[in-house]
N, C-alpha and C. Protein backbone atom coordinates (compact mmCIF):
# COMPACT_ATOMS: atom_id res chain seq x y z
N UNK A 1 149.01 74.67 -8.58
CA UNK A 1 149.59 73.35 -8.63
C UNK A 1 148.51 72.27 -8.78
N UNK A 2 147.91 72.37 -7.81
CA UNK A 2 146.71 71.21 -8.12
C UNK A 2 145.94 71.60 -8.96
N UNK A 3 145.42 72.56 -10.23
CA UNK A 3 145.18 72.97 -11.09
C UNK A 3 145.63 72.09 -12.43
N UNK A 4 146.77 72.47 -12.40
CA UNK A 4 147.75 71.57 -13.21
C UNK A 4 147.50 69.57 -13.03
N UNK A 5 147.54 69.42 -11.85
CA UNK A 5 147.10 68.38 -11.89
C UNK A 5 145.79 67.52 -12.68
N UNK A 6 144.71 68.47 -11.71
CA UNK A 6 143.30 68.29 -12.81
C UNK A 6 143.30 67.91 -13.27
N UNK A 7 143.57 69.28 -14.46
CA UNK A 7 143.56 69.06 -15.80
C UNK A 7 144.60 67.78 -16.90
N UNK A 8 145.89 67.82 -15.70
CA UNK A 8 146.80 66.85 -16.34
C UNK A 8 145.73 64.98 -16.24
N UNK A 9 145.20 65.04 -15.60
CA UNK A 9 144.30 63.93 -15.47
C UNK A 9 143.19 63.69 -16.05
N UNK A 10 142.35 65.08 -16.42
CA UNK A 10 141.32 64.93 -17.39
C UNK A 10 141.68 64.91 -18.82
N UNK A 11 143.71 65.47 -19.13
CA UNK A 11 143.82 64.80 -20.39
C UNK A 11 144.01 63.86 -20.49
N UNK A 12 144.64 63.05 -19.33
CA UNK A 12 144.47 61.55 -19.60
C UNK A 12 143.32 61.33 -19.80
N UNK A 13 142.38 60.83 -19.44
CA UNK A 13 141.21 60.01 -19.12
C UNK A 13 140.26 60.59 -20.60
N UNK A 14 141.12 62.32 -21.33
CA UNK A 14 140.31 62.02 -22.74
C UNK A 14 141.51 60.91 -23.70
N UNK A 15 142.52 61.20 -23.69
CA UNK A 15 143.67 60.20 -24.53
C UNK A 15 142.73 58.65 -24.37
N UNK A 16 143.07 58.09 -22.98
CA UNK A 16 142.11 56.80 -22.89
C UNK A 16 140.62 56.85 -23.73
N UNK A 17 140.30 57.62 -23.45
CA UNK A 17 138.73 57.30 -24.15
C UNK A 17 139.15 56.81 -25.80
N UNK A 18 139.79 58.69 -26.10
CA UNK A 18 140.56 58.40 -27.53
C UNK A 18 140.57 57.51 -28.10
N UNK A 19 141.59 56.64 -27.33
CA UNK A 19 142.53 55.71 -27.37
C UNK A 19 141.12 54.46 -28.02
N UNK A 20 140.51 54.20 -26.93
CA UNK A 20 139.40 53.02 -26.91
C UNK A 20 138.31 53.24 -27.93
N UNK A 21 137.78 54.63 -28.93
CA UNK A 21 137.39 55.14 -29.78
C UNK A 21 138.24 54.52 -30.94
N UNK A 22 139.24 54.97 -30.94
CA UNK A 22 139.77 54.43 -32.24
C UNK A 22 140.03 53.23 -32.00
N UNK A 23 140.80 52.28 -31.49
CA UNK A 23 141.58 50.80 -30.87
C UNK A 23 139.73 49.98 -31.25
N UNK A 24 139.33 50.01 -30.60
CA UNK A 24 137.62 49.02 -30.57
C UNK A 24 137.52 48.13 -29.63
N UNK A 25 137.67 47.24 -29.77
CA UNK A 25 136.96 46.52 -30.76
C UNK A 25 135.57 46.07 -31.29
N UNK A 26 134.79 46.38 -30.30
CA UNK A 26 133.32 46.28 -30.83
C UNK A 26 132.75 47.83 -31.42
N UNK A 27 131.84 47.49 -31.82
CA UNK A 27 131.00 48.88 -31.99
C UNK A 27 130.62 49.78 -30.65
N UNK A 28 129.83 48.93 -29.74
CA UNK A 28 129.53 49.31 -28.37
C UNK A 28 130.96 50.00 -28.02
N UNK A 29 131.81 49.29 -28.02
CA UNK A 29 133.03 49.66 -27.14
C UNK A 29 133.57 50.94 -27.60
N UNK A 30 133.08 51.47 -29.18
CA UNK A 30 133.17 52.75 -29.25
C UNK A 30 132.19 53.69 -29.10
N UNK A 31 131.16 53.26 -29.22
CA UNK A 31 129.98 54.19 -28.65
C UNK A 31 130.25 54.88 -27.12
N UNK A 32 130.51 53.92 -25.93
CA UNK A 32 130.67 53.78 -24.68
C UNK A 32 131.94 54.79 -24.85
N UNK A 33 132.98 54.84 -25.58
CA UNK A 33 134.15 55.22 -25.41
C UNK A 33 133.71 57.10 -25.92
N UNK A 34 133.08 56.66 -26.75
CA UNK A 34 132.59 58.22 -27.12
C UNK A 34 131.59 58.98 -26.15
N UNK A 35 130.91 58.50 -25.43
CA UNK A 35 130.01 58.88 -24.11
C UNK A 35 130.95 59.16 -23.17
N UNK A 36 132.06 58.34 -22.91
CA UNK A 36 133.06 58.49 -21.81
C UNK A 36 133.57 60.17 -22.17
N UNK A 37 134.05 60.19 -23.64
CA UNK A 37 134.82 61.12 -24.28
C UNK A 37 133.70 62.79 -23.79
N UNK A 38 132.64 62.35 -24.11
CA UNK A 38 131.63 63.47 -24.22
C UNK A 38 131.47 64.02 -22.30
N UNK A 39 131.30 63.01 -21.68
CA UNK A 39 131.30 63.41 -20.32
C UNK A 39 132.77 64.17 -19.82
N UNK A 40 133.96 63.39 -20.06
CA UNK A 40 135.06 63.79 -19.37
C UNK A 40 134.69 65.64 -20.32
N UNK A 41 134.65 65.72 -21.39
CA UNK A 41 134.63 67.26 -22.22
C UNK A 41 133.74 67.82 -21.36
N UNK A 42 132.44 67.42 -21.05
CA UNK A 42 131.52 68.70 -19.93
C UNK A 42 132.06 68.60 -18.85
N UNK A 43 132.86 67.82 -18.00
CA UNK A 43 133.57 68.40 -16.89
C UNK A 43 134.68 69.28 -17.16
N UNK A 44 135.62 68.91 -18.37
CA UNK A 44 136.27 70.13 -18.75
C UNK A 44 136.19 71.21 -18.87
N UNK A 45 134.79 71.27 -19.31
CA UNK A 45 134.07 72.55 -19.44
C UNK A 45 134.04 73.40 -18.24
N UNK A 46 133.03 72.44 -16.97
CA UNK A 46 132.72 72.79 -16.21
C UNK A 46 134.19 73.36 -15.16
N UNK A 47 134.94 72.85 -15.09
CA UNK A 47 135.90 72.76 -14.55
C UNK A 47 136.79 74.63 -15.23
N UNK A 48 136.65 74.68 -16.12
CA UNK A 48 136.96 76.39 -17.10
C UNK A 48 136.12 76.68 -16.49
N UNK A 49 135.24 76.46 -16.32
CA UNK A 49 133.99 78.09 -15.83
C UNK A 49 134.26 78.12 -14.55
N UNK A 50 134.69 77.42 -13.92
CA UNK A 50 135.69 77.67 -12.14
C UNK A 50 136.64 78.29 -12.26
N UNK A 51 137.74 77.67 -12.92
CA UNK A 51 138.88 78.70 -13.63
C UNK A 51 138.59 79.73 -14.11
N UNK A 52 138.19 80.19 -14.81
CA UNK A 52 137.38 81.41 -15.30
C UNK A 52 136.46 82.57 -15.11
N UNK A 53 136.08 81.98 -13.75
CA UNK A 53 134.83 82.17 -13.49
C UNK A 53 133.72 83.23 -13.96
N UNK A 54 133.28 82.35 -15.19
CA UNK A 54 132.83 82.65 -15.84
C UNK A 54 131.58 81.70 -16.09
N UNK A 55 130.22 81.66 -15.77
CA UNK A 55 129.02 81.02 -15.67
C UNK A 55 128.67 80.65 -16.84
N UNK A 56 128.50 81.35 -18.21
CA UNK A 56 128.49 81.78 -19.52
C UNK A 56 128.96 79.76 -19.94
N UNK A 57 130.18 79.51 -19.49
CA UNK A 57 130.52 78.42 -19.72
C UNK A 57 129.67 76.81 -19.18
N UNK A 58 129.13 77.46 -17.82
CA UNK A 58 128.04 76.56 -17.40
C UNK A 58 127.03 75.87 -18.29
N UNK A 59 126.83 76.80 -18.47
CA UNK A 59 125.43 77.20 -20.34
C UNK A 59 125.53 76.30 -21.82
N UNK A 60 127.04 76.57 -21.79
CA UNK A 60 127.73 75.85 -22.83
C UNK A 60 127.92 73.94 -22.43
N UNK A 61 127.92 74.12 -21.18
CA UNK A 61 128.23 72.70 -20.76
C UNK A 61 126.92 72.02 -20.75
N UNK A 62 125.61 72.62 -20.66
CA UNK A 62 124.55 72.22 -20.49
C UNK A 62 124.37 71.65 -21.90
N UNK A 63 124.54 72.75 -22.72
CA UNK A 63 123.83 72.48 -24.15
C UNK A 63 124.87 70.96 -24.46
N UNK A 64 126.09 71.14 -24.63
CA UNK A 64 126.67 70.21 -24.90
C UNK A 64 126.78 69.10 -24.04
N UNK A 65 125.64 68.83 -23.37
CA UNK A 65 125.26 67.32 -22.45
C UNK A 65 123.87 67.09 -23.48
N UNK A 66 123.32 68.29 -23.56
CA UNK A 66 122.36 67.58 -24.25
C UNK A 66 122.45 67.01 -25.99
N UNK A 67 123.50 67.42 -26.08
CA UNK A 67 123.68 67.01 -27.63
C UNK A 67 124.69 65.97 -27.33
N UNK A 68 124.99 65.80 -26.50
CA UNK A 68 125.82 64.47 -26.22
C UNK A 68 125.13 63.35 -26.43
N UNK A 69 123.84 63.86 -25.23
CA UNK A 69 122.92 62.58 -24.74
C UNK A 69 122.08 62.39 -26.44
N UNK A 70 121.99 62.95 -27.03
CA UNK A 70 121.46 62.82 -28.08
C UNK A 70 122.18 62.14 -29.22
N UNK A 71 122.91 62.61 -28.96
CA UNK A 71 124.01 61.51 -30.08
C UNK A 71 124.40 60.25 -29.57
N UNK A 72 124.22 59.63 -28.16
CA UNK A 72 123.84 58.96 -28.01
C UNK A 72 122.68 58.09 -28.49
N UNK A 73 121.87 58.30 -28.41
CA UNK A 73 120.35 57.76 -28.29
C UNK A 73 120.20 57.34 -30.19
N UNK A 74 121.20 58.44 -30.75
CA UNK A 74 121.20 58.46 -31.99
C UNK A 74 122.03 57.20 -32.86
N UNK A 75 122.94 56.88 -31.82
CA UNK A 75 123.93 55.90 -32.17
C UNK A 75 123.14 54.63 -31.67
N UNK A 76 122.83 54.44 -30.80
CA UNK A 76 121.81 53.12 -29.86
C UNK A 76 120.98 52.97 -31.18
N UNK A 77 120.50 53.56 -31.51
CA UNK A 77 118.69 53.38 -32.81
C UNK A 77 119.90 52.96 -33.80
N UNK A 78 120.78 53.64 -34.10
CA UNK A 78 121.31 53.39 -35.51
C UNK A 78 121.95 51.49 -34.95
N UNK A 79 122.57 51.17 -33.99
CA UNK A 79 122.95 50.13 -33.53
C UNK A 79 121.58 49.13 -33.41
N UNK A 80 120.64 49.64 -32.90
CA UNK A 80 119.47 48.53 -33.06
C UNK A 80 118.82 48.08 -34.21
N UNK A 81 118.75 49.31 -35.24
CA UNK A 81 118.07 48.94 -36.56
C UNK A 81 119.49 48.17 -37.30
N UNK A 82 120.28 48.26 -37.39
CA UNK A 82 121.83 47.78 -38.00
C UNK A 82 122.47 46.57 -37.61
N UNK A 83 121.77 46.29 -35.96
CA UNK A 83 122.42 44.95 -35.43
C UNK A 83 121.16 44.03 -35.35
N UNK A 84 120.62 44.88 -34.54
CA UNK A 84 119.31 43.85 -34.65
C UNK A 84 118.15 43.25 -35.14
N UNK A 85 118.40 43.23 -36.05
CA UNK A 85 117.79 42.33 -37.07
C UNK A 85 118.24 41.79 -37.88
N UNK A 86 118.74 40.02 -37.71
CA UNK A 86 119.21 39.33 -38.59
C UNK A 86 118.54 39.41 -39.64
């Protein structure tokens, strides 16, 4: 039961991100919305490899924080060279 719950809450909170990804209105506000998106997915993750228990998934959650955080950092540079400089 509280299983169901969880997860019924971590699909909300990806719909919201979703939601604020596509909707905008700034650029930031989708970047931020896509970081939101990328975090709530490695707790998803993490949250299966409890369910599962299966560690293997731990692994997977790692790599995909770091390619998160990277696509981050990737979007920030592309936002600084693109915004900042009149």
């Amino acid at each position: 039961m509280i299983t169901i719950l969880v997860f019924s809450l971590i699909g909300l909170g990806l719909l919201f991100a979703l939601l604020r990804l596509v909707i905008g209105p700034t650029i930031a506000d989708r970047v931020v919305s896509l970081d939101t998106f990328n975090i709530i997915v490695i707790g998803l993750i993490v949250m299966l490899s409890f369910l599962f228990k299966r560690s293997l998934y731990l692994d997977i959650a790692i790599i995909y924080g770091i390619l998160a955080f990277l696509e981050t950092i990737v979007f920030a540079r592309y936002l600084e060279g693109h915004y900042g400089h009149h």
